[in-house]
Every structure is written in structure tokens, then in C-alpha cells.
Protein backbone atom coordinates (compact mmCIF):
# COMPACT_ATOMS: atom_id res chain seq x y z
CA UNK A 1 -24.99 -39.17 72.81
CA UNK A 2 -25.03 -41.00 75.89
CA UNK A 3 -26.49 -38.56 78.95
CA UNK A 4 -23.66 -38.69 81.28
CA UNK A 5 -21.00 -38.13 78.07
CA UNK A 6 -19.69 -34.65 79.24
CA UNK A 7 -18.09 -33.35 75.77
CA UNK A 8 -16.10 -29.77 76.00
CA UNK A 9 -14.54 -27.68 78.31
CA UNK A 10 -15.97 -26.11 81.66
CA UNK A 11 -15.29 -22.38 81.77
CA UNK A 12 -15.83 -21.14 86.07
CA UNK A 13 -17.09 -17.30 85.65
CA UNK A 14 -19.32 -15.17 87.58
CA UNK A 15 -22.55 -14.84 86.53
CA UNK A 16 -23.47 -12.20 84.04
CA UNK A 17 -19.89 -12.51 82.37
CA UNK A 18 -20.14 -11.97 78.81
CA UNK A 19 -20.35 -14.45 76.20
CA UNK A 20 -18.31 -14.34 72.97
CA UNK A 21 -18.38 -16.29 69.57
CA UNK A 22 -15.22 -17.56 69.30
CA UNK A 23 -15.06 -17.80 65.44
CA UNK A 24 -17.61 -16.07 62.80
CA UNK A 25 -20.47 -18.16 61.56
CA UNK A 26 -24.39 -18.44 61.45
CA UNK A 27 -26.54 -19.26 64.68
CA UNK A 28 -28.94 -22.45 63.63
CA UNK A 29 -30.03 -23.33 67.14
CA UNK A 30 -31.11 -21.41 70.38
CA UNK A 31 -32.51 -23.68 73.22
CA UNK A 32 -33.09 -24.42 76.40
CA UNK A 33 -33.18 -27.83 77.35
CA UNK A 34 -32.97 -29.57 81.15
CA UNK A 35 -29.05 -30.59 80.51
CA UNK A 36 -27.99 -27.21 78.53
CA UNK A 37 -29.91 -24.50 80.05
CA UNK A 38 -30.04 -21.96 78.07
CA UNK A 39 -27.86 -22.55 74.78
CA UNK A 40 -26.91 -21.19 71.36
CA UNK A 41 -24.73 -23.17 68.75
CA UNK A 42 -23.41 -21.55 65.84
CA UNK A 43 -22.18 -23.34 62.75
CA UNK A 44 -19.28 -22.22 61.09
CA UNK A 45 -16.95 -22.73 57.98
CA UNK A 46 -15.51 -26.35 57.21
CA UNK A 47 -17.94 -28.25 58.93
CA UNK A 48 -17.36 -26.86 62.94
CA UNK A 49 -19.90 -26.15 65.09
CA UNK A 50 -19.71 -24.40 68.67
CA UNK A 51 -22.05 -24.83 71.40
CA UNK A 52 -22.24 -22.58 74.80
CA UNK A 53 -24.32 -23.94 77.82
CA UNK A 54 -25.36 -22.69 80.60
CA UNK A 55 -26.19 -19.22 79.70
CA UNK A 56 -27.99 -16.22 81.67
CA UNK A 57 -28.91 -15.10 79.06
CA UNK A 58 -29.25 -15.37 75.39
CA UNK A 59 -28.40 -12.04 73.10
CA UNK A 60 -28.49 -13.65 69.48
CA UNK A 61 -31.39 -15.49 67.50
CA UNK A 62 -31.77 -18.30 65.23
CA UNK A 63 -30.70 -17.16 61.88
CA UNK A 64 -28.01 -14.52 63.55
CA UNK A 65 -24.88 -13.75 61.87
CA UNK A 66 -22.24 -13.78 63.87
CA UNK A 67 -18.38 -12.20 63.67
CA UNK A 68 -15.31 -13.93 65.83
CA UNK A 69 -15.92 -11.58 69.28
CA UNK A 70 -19.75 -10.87 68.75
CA UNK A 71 -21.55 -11.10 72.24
CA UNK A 72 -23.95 -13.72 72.08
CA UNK A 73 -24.85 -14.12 76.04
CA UNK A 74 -24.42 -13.92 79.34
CA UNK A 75 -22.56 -16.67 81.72
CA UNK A 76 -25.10 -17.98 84.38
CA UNK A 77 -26.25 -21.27 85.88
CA UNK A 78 -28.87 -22.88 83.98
CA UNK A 79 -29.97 -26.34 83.66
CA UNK A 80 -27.47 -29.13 85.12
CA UNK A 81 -24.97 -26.63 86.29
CA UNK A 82 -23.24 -26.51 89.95
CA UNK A 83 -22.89 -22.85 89.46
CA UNK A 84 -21.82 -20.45 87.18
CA UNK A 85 -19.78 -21.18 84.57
CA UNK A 86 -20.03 -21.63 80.43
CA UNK A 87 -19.94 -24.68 79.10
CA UNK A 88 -17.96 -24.74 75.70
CA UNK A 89 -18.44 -27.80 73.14
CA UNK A 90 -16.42 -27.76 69.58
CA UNK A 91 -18.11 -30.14 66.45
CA UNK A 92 -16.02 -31.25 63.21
CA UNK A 93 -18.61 -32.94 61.38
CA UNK A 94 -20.87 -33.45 63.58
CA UNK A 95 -18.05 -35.43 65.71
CA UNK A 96 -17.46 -33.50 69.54
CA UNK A 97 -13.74 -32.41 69.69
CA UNK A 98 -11.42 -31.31 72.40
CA UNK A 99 -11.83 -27.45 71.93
CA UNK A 100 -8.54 -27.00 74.19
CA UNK A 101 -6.46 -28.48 71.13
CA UNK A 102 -7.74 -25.34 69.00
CA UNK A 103 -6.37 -22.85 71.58
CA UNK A 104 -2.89 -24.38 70.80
């Protein structure tokens, strides 16, 4: 992926704000990286995965099951972030989509 890319959505929150799973699935990754911050992506059924950036904090670990709702951090600032906020990528295949079209 090319580094100035920006896939997903930009959520503005206060710091601290808690972080849900937005569909049930298994955590396979928990990072921290210099783009990301502090991350977690969870894979879930049919081939999606969900990433969320930025984080406080982290509350889940690799291997974590996880049900639609589950806390699995806290909103912060970290890595290339211009303040708080949680940044929200969807996968289908491995392919980023928009996530706003799932809200619909």
C-alpha cells in the first residue's frame, strides 16, 4: 500500500473514548507501528477484516475472541495522528473498502 493511501474513515473523539468491535470475530494482530499507533485488527466471517488506529490504549490480545460491542481500546492520539480520533479501516479479501457503505 502506498504510504500516503489513507484507506477508512476518521472518527474525531476525545481521548480515552471507548473502543468497540463493530462485528464478532478473532483478533490476529495487535501493533504499534509509526503510521498506526497503537492498533488491533480483527478478522471476521466471509473474508472482512477491521482495523482501529490510533488507540490509547489496547484492551484485547492476539488470539482474543471478540463479540459485536466488545471493548477492545481506548481512542487516543498515537502515531501519525493530529489529535484524537480512531481511525476505522474495513478489508473484503484483503481489498480496503469504504466502511461508510456498511453503515447503510
Amino acid at each position: 500500500m502506498h504510504e500516503d493511501y489513507h484507506t477508512g474513515v476518521d472518527l474525531p473523539v476525545k481521548e480515552g473514548t471507548p473502543v468497540f468491535a463493530t462485528a464478532r470475530g478473532v483478533v490476529v494482530e495487535v501493533g504499534e507501528n509509526r503510521r498506526y499507533g497503537k492498533y488491533v485488527r480483527i478478522r471476521h466471517a466471509r473474508g472482512y477484516e477491521s482495523l482501529y488506529a490510533h488507540l490509547q490504549d489496547v484492551l484485547v490480545k492476539r488470539g482474543d475472541s471478540v463479540q459485536i460491542g466488545r471493548m477492545i481500546g481506548l481512542a487516543g492520539s498515537t502515531g501519525m495522528s493530529t489529535g484524537p480520533h480512531v481511525h476505522y479501516e474495513v478489508y473484503k479479501d484483503g481489498k480496503p473498502i469504504d466502511p461508510v457503505l456498511l453503515a447503510e
